[in-house]
N, C-alpha and C. Protein backbone atom coordinates (compact mmCIF):
# COMPACT_ATOMS: atom_id res chain seq x y z
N UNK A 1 -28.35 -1.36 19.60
CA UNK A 1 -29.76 -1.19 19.33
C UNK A 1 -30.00 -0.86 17.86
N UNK A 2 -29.27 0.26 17.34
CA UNK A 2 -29.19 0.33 16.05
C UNK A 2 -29.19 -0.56 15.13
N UNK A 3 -28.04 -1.57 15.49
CA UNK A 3 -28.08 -3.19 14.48
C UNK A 3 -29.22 -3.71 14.43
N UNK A 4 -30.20 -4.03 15.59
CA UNK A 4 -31.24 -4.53 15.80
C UNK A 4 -32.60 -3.96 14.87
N UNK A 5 -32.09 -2.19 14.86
CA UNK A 5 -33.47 -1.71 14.27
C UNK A 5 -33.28 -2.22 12.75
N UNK A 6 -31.92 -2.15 11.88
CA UNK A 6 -32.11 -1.63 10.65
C UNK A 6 -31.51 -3.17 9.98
N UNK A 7 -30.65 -3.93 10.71
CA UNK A 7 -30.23 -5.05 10.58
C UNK A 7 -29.03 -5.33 10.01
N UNK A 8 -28.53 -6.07 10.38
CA UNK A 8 -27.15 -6.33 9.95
C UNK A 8 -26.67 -5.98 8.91
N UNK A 9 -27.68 -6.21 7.03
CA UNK A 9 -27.36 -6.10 6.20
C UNK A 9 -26.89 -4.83 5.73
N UNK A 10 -27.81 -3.85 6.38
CA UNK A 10 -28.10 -2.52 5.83
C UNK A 10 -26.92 -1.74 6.70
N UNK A 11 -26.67 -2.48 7.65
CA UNK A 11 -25.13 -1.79 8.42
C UNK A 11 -23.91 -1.74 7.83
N UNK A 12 -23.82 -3.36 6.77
CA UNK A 12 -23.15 -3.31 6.13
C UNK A 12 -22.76 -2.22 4.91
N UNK A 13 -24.09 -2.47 4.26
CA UNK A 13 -24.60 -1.41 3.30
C UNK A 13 -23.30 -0.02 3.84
N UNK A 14 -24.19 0.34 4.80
CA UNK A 14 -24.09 1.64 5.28
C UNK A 14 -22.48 1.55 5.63
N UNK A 15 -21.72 0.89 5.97
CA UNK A 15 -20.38 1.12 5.86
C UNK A 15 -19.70 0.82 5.10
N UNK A 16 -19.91 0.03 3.75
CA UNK A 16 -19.54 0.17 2.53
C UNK A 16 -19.84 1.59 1.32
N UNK A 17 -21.09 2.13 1.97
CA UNK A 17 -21.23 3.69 1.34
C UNK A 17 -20.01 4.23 1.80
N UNK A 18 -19.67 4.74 3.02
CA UNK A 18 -18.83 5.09 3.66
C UNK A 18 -17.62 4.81 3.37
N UNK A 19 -16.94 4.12 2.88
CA UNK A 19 -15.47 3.97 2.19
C UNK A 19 -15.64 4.13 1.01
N UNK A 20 -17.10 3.88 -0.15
CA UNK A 20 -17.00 4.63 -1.23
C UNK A 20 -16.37 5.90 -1.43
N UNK A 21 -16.66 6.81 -0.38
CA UNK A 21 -16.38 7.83 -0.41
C UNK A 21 -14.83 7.70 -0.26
N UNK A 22 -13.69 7.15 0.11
CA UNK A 22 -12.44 7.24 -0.04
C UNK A 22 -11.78 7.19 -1.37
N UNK A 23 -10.27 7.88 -1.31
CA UNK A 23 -10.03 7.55 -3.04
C UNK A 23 -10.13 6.72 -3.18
N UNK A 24 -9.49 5.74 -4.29
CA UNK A 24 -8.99 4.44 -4.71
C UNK A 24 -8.43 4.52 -5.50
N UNK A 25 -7.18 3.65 -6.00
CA UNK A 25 -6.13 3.85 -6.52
C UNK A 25 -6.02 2.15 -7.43
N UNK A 26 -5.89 2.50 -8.92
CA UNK A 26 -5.68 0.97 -10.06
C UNK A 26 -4.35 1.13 -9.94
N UNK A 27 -3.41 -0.15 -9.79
CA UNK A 27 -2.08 -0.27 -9.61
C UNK A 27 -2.28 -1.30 -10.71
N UNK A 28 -1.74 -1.34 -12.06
CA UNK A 28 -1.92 -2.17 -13.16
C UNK A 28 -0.89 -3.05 -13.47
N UNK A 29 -0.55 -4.12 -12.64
CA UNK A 29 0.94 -4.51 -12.60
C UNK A 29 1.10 -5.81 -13.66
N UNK A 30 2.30 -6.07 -14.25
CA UNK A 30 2.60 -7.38 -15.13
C UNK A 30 2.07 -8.38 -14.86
N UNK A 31 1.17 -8.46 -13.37
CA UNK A 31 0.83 -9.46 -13.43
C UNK A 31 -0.70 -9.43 -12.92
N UNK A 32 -1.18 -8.00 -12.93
CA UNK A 32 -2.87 -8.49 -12.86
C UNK A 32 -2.94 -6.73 -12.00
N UNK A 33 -4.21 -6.54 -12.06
CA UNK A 33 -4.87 -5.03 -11.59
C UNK A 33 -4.81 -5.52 -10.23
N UNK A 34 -4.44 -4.24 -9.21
CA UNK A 34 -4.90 -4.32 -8.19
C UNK A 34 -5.57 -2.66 -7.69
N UNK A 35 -6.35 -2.70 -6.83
CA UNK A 35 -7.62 -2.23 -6.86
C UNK A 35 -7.23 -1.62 -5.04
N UNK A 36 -6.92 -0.60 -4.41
CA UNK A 36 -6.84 -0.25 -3.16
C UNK A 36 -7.83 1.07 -2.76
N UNK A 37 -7.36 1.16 -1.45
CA UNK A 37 -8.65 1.92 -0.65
C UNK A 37 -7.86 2.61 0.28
N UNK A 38 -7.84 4.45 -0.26
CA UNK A 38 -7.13 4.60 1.42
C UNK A 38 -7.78 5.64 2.13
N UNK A 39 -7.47 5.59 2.98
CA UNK A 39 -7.54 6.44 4.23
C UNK A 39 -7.57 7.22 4.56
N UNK A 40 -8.11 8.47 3.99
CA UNK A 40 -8.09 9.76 4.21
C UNK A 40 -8.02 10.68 5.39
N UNK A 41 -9.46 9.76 6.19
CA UNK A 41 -9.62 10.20 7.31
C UNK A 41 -8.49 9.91 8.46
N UNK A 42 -8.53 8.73 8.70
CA UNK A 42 -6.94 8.47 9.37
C UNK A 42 -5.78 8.88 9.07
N UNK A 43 -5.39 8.70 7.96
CA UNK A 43 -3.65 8.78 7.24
C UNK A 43 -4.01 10.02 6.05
N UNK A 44 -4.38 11.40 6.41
CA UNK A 44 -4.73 12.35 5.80
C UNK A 44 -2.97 12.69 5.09
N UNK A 45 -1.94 12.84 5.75
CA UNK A 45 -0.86 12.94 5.26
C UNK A 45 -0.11 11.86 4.21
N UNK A 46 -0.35 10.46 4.67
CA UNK A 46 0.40 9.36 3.56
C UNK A 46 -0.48 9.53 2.32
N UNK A 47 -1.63 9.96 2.67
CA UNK A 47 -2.68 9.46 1.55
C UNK A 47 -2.55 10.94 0.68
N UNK A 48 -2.27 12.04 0.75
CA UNK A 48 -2.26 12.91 0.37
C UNK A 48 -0.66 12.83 -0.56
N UNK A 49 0.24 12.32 0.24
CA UNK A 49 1.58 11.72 -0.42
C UNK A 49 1.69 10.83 -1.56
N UNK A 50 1.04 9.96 -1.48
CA UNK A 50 0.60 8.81 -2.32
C UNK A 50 0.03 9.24 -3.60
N UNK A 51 -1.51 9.69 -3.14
CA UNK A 51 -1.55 10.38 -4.45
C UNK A 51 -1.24 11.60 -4.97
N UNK A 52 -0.19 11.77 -4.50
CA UNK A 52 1.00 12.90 -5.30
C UNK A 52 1.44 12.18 -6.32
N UNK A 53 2.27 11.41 -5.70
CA UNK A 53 2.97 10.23 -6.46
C UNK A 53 1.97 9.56 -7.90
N UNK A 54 1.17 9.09 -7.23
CA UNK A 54 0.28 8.64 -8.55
C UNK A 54 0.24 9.74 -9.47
N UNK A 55 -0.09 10.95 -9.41
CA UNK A 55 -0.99 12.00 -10.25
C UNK A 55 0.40 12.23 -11.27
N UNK A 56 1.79 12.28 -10.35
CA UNK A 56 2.96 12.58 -11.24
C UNK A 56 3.57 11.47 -12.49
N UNK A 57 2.85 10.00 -11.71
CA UNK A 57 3.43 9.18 -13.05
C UNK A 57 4.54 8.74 -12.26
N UNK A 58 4.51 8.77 -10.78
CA UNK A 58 5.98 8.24 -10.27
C UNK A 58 5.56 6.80 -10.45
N UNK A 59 4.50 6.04 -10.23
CA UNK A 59 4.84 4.74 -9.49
C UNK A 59 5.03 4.04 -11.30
N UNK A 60 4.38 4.67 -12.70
CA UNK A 60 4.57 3.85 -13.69
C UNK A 60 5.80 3.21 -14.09
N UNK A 61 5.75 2.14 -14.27
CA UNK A 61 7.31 1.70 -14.42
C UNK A 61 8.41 1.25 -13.58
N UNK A 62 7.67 1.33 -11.93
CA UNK A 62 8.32 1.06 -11.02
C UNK A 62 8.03 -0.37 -10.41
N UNK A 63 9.45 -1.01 -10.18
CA UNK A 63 9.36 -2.51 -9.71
C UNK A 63 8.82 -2.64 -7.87
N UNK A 64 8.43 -4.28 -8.17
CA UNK A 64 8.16 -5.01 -6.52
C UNK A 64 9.75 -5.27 -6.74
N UNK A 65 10.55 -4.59 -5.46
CA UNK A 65 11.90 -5.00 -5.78
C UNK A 65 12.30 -5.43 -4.11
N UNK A 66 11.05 -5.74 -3.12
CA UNK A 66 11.59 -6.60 -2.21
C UNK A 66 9.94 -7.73 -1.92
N UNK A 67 10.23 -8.56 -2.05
CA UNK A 67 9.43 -9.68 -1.71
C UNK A 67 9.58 -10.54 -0.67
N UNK A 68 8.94 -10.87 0.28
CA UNK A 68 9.27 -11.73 1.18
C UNK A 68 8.21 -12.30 1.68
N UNK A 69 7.52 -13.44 1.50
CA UNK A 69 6.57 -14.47 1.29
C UNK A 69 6.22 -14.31 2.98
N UNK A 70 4.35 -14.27 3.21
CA UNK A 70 4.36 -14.28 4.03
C UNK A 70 4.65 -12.89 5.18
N UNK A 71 5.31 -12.44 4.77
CA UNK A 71 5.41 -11.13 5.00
C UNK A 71 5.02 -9.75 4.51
N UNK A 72 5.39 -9.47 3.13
CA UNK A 72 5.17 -8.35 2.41
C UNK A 72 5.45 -7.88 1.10
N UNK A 73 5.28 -7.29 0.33
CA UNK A 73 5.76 -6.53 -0.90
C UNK A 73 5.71 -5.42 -0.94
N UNK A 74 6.94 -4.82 -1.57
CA UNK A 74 7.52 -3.33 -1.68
C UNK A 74 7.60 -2.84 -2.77
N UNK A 75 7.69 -2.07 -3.03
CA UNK A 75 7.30 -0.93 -4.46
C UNK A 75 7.66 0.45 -3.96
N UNK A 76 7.79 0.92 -5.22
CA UNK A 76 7.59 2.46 -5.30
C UNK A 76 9.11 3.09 -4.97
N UNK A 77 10.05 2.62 -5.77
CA UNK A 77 11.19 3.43 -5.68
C UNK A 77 12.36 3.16 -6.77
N UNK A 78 12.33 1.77 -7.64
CA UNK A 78 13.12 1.43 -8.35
C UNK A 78 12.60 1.03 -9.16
N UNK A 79 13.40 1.51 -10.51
CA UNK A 79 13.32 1.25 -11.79
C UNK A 79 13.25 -0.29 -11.91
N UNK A 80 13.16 -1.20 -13.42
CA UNK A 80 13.54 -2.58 -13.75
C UNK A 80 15.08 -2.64 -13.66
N UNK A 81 15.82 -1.68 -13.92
CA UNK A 81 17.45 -1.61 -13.95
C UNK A 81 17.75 -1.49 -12.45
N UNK A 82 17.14 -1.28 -11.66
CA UNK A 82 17.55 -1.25 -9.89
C UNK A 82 18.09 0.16 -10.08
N UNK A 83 17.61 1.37 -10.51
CA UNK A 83 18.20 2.49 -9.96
C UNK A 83 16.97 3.25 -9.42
N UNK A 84 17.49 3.70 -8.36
CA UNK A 84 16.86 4.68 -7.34
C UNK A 84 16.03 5.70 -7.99
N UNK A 85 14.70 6.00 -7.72
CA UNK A 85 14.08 7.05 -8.55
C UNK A 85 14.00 8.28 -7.86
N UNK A 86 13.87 9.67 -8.30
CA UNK A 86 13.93 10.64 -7.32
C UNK A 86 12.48 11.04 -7.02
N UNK A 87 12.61 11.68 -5.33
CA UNK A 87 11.62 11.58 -4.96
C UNK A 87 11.04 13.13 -4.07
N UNK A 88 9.80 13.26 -3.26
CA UNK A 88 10.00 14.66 -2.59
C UNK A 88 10.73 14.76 -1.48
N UNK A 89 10.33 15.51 -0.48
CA UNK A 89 10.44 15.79 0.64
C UNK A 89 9.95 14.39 1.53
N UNK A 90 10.32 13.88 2.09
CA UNK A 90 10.01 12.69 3.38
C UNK A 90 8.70 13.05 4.23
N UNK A 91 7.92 12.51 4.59
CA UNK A 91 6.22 13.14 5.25
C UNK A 91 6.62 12.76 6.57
N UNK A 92 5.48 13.10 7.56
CA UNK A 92 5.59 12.89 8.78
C UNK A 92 4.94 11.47 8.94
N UNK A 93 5.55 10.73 10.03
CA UNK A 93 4.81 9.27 9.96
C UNK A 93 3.69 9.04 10.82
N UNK A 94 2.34 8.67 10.30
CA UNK A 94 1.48 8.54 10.99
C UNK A 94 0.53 7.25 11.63
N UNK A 95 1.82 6.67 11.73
CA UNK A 95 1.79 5.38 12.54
C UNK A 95 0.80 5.11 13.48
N UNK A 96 0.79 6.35 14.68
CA UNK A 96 0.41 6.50 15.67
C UNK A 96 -1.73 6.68 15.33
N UNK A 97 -1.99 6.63 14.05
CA UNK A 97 -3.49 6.77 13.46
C UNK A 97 -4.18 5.66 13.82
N UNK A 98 -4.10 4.59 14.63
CA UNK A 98 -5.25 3.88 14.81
C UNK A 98 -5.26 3.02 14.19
N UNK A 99 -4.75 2.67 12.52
CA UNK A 99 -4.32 1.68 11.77
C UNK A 99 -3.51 0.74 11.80
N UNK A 100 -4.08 -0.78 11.99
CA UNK A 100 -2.83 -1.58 12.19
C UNK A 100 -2.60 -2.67 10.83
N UNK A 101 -1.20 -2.66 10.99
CA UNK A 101 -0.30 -3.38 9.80
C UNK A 101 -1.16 -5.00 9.69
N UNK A 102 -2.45 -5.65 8.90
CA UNK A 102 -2.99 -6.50 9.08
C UNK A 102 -2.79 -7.18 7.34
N UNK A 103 -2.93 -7.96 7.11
CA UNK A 103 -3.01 -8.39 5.60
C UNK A 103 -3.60 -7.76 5.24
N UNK A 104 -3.20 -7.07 3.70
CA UNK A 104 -3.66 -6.72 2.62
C UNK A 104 -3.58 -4.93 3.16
N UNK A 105 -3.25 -4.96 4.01
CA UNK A 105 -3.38 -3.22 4.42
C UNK A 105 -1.97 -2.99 3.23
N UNK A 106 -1.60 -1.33 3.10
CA UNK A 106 -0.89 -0.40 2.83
C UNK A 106 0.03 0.32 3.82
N UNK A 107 1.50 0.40 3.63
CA UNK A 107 1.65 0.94 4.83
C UNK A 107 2.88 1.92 4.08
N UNK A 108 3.40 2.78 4.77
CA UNK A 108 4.49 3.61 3.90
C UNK A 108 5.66 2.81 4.85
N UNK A 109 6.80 2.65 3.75
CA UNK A 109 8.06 2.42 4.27
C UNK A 109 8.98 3.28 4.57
N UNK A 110 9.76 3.43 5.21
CA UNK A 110 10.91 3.80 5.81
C UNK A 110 11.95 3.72 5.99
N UNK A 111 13.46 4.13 6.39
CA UNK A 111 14.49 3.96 7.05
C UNK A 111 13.91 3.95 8.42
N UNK A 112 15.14 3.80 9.45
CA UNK A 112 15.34 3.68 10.95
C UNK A 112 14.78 5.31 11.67
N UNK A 113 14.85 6.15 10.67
CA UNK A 113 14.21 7.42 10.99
C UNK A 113 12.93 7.47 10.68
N UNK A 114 12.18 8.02 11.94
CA UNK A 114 10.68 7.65 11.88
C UNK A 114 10.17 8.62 10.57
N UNK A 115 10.62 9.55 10.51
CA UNK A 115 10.10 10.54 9.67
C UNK A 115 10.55 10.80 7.96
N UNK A 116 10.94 9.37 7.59
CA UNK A 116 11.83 9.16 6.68
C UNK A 116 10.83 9.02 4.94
N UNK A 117 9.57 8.72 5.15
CA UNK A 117 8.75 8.21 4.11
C UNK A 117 8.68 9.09 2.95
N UNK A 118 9.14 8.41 1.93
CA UNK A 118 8.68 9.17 0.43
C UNK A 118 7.36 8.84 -0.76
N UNK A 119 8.27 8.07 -1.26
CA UNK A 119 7.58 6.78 -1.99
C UNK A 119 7.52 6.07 -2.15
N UNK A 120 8.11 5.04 -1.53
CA UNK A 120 8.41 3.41 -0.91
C UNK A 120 6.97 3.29 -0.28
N UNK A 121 5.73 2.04 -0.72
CA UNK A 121 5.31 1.84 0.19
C UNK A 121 5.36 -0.06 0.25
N UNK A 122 4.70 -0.59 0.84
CA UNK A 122 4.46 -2.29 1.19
C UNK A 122 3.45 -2.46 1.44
N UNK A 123 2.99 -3.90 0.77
CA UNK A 123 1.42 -4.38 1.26
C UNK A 123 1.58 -5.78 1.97
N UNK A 124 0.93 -5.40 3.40
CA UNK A 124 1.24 -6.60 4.15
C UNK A 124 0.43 -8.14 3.36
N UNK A 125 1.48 -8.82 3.77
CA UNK A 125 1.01 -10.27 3.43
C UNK A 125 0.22 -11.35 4.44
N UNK A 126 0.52 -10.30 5.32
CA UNK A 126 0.20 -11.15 6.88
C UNK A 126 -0.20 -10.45 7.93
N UNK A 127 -0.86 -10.33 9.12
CA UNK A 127 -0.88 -9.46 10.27
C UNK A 127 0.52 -9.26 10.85
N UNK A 128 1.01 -8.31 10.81
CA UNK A 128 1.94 -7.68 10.90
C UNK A 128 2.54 -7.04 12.25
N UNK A 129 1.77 -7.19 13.77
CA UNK A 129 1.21 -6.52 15.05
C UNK A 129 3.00 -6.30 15.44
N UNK A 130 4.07 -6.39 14.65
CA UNK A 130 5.39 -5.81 15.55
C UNK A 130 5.21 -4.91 14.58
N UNK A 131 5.11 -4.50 13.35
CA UNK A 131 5.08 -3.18 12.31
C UNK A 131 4.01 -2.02 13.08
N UNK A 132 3.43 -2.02 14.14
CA UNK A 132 2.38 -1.35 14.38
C UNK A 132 3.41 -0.29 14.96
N UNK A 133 2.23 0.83 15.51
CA UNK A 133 2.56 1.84 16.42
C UNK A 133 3.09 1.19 17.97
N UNK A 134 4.12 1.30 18.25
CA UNK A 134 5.01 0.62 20.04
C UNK A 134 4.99 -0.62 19.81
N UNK A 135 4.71 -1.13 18.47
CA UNK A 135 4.71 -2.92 18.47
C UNK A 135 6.92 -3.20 19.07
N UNK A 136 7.94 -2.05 18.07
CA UNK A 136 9.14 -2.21 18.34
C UNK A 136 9.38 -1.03 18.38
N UNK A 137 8.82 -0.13 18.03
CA UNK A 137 9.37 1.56 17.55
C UNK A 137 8.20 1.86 17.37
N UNK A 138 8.33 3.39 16.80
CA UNK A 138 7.15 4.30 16.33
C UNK A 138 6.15 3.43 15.22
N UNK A 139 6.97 2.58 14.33
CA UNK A 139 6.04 2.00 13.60
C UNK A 139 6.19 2.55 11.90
N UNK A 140 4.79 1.74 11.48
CA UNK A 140 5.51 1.92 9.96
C UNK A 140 3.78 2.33 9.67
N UNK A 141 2.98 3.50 9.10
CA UNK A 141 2.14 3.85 8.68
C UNK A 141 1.23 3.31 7.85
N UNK A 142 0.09 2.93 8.10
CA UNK A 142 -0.78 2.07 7.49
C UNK A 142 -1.69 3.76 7.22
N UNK A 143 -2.24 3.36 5.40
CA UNK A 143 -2.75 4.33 5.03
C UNK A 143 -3.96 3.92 4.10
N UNK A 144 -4.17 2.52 3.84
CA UNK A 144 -4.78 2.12 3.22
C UNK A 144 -5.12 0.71 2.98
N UNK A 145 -5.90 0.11 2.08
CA UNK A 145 -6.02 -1.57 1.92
C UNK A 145 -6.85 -1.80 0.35
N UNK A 146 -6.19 -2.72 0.04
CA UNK A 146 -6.46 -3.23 -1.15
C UNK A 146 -7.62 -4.05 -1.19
N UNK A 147 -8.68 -3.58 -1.88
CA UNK A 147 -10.16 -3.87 -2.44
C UNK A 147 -10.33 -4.86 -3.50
N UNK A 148 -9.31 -4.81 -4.23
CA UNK A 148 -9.53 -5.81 -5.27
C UNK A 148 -8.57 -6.05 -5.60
N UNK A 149 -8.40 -7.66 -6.63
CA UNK A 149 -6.60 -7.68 -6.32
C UNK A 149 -5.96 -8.77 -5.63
N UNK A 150 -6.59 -9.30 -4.46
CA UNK A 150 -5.73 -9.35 -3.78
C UNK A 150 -5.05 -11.15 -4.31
N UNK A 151 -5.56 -11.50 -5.22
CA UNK A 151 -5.28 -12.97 -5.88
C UNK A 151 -3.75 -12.70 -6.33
N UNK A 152 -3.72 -11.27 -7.09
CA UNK A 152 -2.40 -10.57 -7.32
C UNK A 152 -1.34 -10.36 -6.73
N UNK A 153 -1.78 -9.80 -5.30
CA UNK A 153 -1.04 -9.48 -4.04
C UNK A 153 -0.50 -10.88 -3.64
N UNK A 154 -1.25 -12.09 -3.52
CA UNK A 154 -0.80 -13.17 -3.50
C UNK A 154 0.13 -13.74 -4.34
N UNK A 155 -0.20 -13.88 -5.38
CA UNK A 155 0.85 -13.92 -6.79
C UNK A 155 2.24 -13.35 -6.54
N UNK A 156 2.15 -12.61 -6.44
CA UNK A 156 3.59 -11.29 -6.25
C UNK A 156 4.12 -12.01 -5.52
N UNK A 157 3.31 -12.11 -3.95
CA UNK A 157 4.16 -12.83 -2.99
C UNK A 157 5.10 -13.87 -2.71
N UNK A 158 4.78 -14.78 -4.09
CA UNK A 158 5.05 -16.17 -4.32
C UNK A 158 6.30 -16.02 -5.03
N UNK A 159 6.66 -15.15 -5.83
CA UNK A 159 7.36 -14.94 -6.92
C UNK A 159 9.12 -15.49 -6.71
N UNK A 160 9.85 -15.86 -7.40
CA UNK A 160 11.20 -16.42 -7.12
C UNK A 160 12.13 -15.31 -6.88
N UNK A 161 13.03 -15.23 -5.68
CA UNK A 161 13.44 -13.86 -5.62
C UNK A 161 14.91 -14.07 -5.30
N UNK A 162 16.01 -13.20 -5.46
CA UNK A 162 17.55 -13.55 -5.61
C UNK A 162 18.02 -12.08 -5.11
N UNK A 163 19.11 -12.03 -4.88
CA UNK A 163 19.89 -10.43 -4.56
C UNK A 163 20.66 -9.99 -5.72
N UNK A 164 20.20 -8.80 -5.98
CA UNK A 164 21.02 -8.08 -6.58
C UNK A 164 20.82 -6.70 -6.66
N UNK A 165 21.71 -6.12 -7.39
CA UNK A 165 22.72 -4.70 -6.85
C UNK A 165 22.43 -4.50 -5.57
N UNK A 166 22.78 -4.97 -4.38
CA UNK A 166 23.50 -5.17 -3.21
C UNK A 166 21.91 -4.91 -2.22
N UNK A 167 20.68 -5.71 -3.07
CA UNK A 167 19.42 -5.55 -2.33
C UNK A 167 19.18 -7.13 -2.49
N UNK A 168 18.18 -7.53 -1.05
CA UNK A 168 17.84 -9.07 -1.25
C UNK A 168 16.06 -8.82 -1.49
N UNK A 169 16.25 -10.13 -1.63
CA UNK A 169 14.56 -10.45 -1.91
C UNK A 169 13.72 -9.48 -2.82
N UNK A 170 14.79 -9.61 -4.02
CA UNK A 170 14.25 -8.97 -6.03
C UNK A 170 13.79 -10.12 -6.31
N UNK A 171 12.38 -9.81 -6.91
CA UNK A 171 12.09 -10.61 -7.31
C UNK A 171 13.06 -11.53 -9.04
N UNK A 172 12.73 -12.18 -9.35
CA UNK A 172 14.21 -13.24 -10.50
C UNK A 172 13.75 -12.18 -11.50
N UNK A 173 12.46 -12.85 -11.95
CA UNK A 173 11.66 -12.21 -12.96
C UNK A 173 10.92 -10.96 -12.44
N UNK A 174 11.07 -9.69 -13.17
CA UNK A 174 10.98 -8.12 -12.56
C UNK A 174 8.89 -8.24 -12.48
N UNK A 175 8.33 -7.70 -11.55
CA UNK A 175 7.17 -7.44 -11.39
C UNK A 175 6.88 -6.16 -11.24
N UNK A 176 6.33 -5.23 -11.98
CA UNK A 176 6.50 -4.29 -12.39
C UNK A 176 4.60 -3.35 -12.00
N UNK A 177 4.65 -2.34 -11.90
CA UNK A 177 3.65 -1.50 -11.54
C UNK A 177 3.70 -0.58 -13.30
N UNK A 178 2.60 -1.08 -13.87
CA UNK A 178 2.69 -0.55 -15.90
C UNK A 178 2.11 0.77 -15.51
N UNK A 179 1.19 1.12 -14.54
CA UNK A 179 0.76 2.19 -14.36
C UNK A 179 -0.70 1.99 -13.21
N UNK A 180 -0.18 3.50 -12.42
CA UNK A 180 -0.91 3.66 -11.47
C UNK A 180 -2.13 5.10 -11.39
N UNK A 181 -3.58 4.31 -11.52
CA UNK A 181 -4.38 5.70 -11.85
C UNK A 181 -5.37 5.96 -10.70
N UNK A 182 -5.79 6.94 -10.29
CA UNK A 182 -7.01 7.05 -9.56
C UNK A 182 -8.20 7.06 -10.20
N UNK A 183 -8.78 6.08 -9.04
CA UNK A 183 -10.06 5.85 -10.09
C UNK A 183 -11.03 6.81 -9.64
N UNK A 184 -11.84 7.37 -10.79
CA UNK A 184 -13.26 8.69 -10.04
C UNK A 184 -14.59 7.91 -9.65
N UNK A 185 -14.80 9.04 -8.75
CA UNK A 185 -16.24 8.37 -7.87
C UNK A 185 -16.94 7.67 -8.46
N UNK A 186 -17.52 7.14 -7.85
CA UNK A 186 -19.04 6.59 -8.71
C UNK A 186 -19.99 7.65 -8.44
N UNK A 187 -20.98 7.74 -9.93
CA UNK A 187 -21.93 8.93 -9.52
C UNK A 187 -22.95 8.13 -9.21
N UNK A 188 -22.75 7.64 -7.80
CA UNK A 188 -24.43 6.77 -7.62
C UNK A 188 -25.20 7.58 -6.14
């Protein structure tokens, strides 16, 4: 009834106010800005993790060092030299939030231990419905989605990728995160 009174447009409206209000996060990578949206209300823990990470300056300088077309891109743990960056404490996984692994979402990565997440995260390339919550396991935490960008996210995806130091699907040529900032509200 509501749709009817105020009309479709203004619904829209009205739920685009409504994610204004979420952070958002500039990921400024070698190969173009990307522009995300997360989740506060749902993924109050990844998103609180995340931008830890940002505020410290972890993700600057850090490579897409697994690519797999169609599937996904990974970040947030290795240098251009492939060494391991240090990280906090592992968060609780909040898989189980209602969020599902769909293109262009955010999700935190993991080991085989559900409760494993640091600063590794991936942006799906595709609907993703076995990454979900009981899709195979507990699942892999969706905390957010990329707003702008996503020509980039595509880009990345495409990229020529080879194994090395004993990881597959690096990209040939390094794609790199130059720096990651939160962007402030709009005062509107």
């Amino acid at each position: 009834m509501l749709k009817h009174l105020i009309g479709a447009a203004a619904l829209t409206l009205l739920s685009t106010a409504a994610l204004a209000d979420n952070p958002r996060v500039q990921l400024s990578t070698s190969l173009g800005d990307i522009v995300v949206e997360l989740n506060e209300e749902q993924a109050p823990i990844s998103t609180e993790n995340f931008l830890r990470y940002v505020e410290a300056g972890h993700y600057n300088g850090v490579i897409f060092h697994r690519v797999i077309p169609g599937f996904m891109i990974q970040t947030g743990g290795f240098d251009s030299n492939m060494r391991q960056l240090d990280t906090g404490r592992p968060i609780k996984n909040e898989a189980d939030n209602g969020l599902k692994n769909r293109r262009y979402t955010l999700a935190m990565a993991r080991t085989q231990i559900v409760d494993s997440a640091t600063s590794q995260f991936f942006i799906n390339l595709g609907d993703n419905d076995f990454l979900d919550h009981g899709g195979r396991d507990f699942g892999y935490a969706v905390f957010g989605e990329v707003v702008s960008g996503q020509n980039v996210v595509e880009t990345i995806g495409k990229v020529q990728t080879t194994s090395r130091a004993g990881h597959q699907n690096v990209p040939v040529n390094p794609v790199s995160i130059i720096s990651a900032t939160r962007l402030e509200e709009s005062a509107e």
